[in-house]
C-alpha atoms as a PDB file:
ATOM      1  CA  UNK A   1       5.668   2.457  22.277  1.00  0.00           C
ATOM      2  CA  UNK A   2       6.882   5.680  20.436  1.00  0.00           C
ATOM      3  CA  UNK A   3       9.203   2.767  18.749  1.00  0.00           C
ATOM      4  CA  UNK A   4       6.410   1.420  17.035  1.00  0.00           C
ATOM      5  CA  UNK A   5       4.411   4.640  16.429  1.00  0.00           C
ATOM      6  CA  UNK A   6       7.679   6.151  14.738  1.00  0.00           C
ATOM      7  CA  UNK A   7       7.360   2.476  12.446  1.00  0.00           C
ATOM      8  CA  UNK A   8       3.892   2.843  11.857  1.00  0.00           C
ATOM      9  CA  UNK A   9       3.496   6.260  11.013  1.00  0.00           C
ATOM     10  CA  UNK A  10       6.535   5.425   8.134  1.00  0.00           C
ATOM     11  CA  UNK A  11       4.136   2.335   6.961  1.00  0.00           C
ATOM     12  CA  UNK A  12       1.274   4.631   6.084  1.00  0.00           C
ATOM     13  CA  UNK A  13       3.684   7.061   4.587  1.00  0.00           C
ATOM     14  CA  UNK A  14       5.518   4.477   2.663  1.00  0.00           C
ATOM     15  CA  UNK A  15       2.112   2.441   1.286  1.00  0.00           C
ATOM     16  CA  UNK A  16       1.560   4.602  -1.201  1.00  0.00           C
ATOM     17  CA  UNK A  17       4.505   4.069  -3.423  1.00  0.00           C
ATOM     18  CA  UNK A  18       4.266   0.494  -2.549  1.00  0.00           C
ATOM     19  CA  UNK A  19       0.671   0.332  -4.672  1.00  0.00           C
ATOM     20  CA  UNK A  20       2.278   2.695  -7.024  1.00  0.00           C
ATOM     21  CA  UNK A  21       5.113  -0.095  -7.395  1.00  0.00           C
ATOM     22  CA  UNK A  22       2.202  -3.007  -7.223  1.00  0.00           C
ATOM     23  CA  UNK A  23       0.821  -1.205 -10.093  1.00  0.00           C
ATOM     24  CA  UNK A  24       3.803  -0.275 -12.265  1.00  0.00           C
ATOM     25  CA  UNK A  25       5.308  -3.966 -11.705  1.00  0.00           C
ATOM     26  CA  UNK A  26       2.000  -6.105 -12.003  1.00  0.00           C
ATOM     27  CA  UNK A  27      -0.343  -4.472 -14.791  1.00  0.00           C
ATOM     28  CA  UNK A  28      -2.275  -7.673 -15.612  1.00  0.00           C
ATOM     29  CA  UNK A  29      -3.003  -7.824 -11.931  1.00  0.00           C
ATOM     30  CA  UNK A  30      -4.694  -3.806 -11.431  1.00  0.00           C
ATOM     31  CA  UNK A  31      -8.439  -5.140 -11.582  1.00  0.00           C
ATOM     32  CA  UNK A  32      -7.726  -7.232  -8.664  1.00  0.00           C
ATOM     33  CA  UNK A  33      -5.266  -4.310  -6.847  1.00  0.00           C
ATOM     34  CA  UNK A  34      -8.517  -1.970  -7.042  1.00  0.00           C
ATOM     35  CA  UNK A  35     -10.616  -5.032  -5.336  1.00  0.00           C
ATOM     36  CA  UNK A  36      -8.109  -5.136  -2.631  1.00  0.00           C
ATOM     37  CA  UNK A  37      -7.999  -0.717  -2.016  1.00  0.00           C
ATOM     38  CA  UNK A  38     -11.605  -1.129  -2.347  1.00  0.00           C
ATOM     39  CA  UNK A  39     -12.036  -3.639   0.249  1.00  0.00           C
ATOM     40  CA  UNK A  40      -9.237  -2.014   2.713  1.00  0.00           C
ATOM     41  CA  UNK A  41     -10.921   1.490   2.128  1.00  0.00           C
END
């Protein structure tokens, strides 16, 4: 269990910079990113 909360607490810290990389990699695409932070917020 602490196994997975160790993994898990890294995800939240590390999905950040993975929109920031979404972002930075796929312009074209950042109406539809802010649909899909919109509808996970």
């Amino acid at each position: 269990m602490e196994f997975i909360m160790d993994h898990l607490t890294l995800l939240i810290l590390l999905l950040p910079a993975v929109f920031a990389a979404i972002v930075l990699l796929l312009p074209r695409g950042q109406d539809n990113l802010i649909r899909w932070v919109a509808f996970v917020l």
